[in-house]
Protein backbone atom coordinates (compact mmCIF):
# COMPACT_ATOMS: atom_id res chain seq x y z
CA UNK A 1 0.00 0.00 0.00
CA UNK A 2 1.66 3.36 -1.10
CA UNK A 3 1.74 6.34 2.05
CA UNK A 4 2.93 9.42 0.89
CA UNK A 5 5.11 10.50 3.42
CA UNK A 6 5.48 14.26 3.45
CA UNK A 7 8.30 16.47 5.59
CA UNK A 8 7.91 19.71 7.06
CA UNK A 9 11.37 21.77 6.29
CA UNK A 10 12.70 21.34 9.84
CA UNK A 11 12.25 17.35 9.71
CA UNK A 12 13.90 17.69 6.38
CA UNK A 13 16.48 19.64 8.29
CA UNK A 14 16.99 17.02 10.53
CA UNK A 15 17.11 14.82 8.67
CA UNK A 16 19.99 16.16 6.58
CA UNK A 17 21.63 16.26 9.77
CA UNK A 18 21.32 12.44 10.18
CA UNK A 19 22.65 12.09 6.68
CA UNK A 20 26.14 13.79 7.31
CA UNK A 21 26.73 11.30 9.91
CA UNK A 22 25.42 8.06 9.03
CA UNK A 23 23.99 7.77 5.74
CA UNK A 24 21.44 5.09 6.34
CA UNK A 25 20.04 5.42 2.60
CA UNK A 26 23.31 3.83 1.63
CA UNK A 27 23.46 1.28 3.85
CA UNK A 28 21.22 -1.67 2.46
CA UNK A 29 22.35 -3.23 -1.14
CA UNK A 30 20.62 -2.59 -4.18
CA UNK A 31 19.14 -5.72 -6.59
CA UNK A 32 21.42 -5.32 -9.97
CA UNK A 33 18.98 -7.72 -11.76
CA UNK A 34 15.95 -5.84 -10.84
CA UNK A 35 17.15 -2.58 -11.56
CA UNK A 36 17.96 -3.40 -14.94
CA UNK A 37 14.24 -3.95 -15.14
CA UNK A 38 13.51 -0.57 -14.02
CA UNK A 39 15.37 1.09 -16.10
CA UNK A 40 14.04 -0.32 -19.16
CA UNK A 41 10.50 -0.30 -18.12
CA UNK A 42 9.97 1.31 -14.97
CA UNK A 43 6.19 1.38 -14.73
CA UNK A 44 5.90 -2.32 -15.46
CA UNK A 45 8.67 -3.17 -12.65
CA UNK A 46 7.91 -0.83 -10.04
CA UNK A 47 4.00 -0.97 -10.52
CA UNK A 48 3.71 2.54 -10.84
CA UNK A 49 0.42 2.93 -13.13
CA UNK A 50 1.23 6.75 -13.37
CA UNK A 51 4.62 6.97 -14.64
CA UNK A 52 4.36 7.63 -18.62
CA UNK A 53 7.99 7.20 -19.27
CA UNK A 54 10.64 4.61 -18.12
CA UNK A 55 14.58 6.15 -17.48
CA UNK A 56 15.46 4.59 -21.08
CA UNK A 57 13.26 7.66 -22.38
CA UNK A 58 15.55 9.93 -20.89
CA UNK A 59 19.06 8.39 -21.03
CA UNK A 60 18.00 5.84 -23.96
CA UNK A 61 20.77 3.41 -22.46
CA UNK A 62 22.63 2.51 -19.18
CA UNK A 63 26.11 3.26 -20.80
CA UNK A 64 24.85 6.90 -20.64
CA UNK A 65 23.53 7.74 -17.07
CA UNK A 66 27.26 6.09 -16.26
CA UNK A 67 28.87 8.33 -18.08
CA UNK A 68 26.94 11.51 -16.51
CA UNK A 69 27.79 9.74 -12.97
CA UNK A 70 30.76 8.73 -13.26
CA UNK A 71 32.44 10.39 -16.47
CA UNK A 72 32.95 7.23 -18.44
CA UNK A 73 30.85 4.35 -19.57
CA UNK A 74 33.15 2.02 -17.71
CA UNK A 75 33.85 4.13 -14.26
CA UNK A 76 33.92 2.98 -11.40
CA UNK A 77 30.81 4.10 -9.66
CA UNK A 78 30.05 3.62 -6.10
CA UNK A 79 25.77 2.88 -5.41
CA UNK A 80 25.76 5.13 -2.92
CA UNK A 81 26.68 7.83 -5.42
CA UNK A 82 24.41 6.75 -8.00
CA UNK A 83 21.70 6.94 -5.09
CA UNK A 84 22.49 10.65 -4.55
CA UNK A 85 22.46 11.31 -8.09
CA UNK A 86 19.45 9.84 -8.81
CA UNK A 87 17.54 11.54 -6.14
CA UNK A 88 19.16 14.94 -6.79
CA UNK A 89 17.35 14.27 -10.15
CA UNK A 90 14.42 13.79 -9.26
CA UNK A 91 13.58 16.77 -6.82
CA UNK A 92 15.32 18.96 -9.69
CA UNK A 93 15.49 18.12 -13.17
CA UNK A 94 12.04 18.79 -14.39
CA UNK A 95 11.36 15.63 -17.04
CA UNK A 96 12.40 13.56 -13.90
CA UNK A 97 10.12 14.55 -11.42
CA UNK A 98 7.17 11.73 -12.26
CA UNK A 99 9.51 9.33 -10.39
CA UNK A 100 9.02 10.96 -7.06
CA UNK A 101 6.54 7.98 -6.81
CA UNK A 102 9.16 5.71 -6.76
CA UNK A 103 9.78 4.27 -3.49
CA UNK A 104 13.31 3.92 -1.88
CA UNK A 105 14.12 0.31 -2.65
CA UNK A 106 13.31 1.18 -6.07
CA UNK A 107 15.97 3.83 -6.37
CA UNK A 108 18.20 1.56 -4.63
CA UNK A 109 17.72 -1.31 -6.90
CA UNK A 110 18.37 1.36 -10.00
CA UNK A 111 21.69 2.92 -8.32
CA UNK A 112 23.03 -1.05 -8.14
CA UNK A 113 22.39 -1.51 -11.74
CA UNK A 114 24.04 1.89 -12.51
CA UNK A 115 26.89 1.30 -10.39
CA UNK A 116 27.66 -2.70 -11.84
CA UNK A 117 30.30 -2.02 -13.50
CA UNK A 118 34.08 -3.76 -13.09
CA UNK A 119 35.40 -2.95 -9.48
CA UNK A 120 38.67 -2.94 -7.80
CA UNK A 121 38.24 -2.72 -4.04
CA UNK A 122 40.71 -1.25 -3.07
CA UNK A 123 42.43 2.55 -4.36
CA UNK A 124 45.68 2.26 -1.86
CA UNK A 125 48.18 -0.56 -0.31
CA UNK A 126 50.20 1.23 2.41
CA UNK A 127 53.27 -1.65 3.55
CA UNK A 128 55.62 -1.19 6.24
CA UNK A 129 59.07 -3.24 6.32
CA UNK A 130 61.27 -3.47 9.60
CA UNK A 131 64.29 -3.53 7.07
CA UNK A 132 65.58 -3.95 3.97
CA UNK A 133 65.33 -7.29 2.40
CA UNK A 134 62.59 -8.21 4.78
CA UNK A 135 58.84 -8.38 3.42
CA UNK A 136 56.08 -6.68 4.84
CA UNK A 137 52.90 -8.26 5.24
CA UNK A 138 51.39 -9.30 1.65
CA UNK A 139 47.88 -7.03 1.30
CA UNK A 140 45.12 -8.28 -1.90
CA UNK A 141 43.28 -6.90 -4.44
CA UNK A 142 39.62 -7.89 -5.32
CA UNK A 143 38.00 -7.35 -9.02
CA UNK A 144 35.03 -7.86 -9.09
CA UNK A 145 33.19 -8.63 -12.52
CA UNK A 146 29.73 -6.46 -13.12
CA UNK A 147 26.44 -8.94 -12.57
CA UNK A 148 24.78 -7.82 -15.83
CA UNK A 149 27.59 -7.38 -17.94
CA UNK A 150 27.22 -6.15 -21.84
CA UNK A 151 30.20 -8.72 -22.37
CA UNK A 152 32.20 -10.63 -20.61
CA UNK A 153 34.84 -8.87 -18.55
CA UNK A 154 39.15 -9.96 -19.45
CA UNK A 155 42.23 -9.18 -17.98
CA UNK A 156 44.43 -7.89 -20.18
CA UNK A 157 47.48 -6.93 -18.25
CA UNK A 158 48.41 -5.80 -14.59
CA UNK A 159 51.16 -3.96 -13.95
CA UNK A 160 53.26 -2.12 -11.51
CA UNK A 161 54.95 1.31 -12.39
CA UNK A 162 56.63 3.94 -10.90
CA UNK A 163 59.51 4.82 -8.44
CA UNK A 164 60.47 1.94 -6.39
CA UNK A 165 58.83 -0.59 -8.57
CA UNK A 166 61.19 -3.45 -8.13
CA UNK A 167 60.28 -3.49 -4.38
CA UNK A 168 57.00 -4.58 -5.25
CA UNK A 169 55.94 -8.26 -6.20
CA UNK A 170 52.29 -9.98 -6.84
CA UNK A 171 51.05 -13.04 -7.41
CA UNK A 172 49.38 -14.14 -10.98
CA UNK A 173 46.16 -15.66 -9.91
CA UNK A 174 43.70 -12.83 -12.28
CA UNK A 175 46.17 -12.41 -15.05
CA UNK A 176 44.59 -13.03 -18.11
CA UNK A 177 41.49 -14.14 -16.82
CA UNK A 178 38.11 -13.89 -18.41
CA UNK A 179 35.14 -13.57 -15.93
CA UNK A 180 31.47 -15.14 -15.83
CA UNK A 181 28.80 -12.31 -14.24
CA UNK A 182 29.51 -11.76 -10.60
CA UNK A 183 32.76 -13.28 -10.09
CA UNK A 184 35.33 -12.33 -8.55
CA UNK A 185 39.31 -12.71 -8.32
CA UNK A 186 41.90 -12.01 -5.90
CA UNK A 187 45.29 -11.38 -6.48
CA UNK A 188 48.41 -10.72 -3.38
CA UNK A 189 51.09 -7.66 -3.69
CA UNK A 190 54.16 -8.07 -1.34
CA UNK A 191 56.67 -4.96 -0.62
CA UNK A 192 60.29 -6.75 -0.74
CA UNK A 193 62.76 -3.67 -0.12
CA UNK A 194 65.74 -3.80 -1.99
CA UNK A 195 66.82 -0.57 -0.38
CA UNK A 196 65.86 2.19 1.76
CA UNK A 197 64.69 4.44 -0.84
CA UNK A 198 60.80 4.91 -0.30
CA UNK A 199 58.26 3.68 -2.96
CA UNK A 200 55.04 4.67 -4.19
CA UNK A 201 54.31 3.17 -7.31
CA UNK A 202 51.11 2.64 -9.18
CA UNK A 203 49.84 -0.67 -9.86
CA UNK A 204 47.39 -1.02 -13.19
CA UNK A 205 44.42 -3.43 -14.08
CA UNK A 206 43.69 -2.75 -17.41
CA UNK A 207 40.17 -4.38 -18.72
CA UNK A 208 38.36 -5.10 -21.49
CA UNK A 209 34.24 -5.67 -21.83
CA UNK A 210 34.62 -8.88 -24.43
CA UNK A 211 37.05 -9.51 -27.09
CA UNK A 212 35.75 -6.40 -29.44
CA UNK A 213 35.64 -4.16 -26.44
CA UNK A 214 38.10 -0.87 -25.54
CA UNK A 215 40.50 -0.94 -22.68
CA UNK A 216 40.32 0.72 -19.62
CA UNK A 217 41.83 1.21 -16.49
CA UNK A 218 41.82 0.26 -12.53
CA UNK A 219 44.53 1.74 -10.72
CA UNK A 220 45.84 0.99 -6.83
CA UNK A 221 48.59 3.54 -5.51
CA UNK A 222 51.03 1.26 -3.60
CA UNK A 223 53.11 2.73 -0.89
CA UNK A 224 56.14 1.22 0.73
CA UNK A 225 58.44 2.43 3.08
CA UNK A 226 60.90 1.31 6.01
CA UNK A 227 60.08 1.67 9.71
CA UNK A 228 62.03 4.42 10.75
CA UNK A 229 62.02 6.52 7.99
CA UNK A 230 59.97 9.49 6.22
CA UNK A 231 57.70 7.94 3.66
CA UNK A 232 57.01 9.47 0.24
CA UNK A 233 53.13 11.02 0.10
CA UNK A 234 51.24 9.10 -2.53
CA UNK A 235 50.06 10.30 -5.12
CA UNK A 236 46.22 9.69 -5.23
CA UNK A 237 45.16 7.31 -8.23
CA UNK A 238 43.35 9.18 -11.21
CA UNK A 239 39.35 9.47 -10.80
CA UNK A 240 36.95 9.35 -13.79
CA UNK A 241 35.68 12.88 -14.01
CA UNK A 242 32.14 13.53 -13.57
CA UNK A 243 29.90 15.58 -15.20
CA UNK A 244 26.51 16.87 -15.41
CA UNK A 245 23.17 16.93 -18.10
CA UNK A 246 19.66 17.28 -18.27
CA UNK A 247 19.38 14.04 -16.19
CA UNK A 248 20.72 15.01 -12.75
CA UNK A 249 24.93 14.37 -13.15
CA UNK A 250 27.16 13.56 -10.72
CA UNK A 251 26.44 14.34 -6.69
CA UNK A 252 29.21 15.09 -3.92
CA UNK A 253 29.12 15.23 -0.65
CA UNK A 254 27.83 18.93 -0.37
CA UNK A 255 24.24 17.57 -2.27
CA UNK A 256 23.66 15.31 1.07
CA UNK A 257 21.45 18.09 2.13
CA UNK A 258 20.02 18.32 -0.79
CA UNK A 259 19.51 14.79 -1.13
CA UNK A 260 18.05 13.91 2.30
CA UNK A 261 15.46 17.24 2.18
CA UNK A 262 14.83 15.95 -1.62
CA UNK A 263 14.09 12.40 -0.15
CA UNK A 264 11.72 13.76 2.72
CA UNK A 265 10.00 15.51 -0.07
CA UNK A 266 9.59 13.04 -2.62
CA UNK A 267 8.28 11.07 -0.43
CA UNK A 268 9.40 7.50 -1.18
CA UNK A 269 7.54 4.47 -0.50
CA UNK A 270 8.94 1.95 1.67
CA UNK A 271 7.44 -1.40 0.49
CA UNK A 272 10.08 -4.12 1.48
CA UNK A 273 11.72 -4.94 4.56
């Protein structure tokens, strides 16, 4: 049963307030599968008899909400951000604002499909070595294939680059390796000094959506340095740049008022647990 739920400005207020310190909105998982089927027909999945328009009518495909989001078809794009765009949308881009009657899980479910793209879990490896030519603890990567993938997702090289590179080692469990939907692989990098020198390379994942598909990057800044000494500041990996358009673009951290008064507003329906 739908109940409108409808904020006065100071509950909004408050509830912006709740936001900046524990985003509960980003807390529960989105279904990948079933926002897909939102996003192609929206009306149809979400039972929404009113809406006249599903979000293919606005962004005709997936590839280009990510690319508003995130700055590139293939970013990496976190739900919770696609969550904040998507509301920031809503309570502000005019074609948009029919899907107010969407309820919360619904804009959940369309921020995981807009977010399943390939993910690295990690953006930084920090080691520590008591001395040279002793190993520091060995720290993993994660990639994680999308669950509705276009294609399937390949390795096609990782790397390590930068100063201090031949302190670094990894194991070759993901090289080359092409994934089914969901999967995931885990690969080990070791810091080895062979001197005292700090090091702060970059290590690369470069990708590939099927065999016809165009390269892109994952990148993990690796720092390594010797108890005792000064290390080098990392530099922080490149992020895809965002960008905006008629449909909302990307959202920071300074929209989370925005976003939670936008929310009381709208107000969502809550119809799952």
């Amino acid at each position: 049963m739908h109940h409108a739920l409808r904020s006065t400005f100071a509950s909004a207020t408050l509830l912006a307030l709740a936001a900046a310190t524990s985003p509960a909105w980003a807390q529960a998982a989105g279904d990948v599968a079933r926002g897909k089927l939102l996003f192609e027909d929206t009306a149809a999945t979400s039972g929404v008899s009113t809406l006249t328009s599903s979000c293919t009518g606005c962004h005709q495909t997936v590839q280009n909400r990510r690319i508003a989001v995130g700055g590139s078809a293939t970013a990496q794009i976190e739900p919770d951000t696609a969550y904040t765009d998507i509301v920031r949308a809503i309570g502000s881009v005019s074609q948009m604002t029919q899907f107010n009657a969407l309820d919360a899980d619904d804009v959940r479910d369309l921020a995981a499909y807009i977010a399943d793209t390939a993910h690295v879990d990690k953006t930084t490896l920090t080691f520590t070595s008591s001395g040279v030519n002793t190993a520091a603890a060995a720290q993993t990567v994660t990639l994680k294939s999308p669950t509705a993938p276009f294609a399937p997702l390949i390795v096609r090289s990782i790397a390590i680059a930068g100063t201090g590179v031949g302190n670094f080692t990894r194991t070759f469990t993901c090289d080359s390796k092409t994934f089914t939907a969901g999967e995931s692989c885990t690969f080990s990098v070791t810091y080895d000094p062979r001197d005292n020198v700090n090091s702060n390379p970059v290590l690369t994942v470069t990708l590939r959506d099927g065999s016809s598909g165009t390269d892109y990057n994952r990148r993990v800044q690796l720092q390594g340095s010797i108890s005792g000494t000064t290390p080098t500041t990392p530099t922080t990996p490149t992020t895809p740049t965002t960008s905006s358009d008629s449909g909302g673009g990307a959202a920071g951290f300074g929209l989370l008022a925005l976003l939670a008064a936008a929310t009381g507003v709208l107000g969502l329906r809550r119809r799952r647990a």
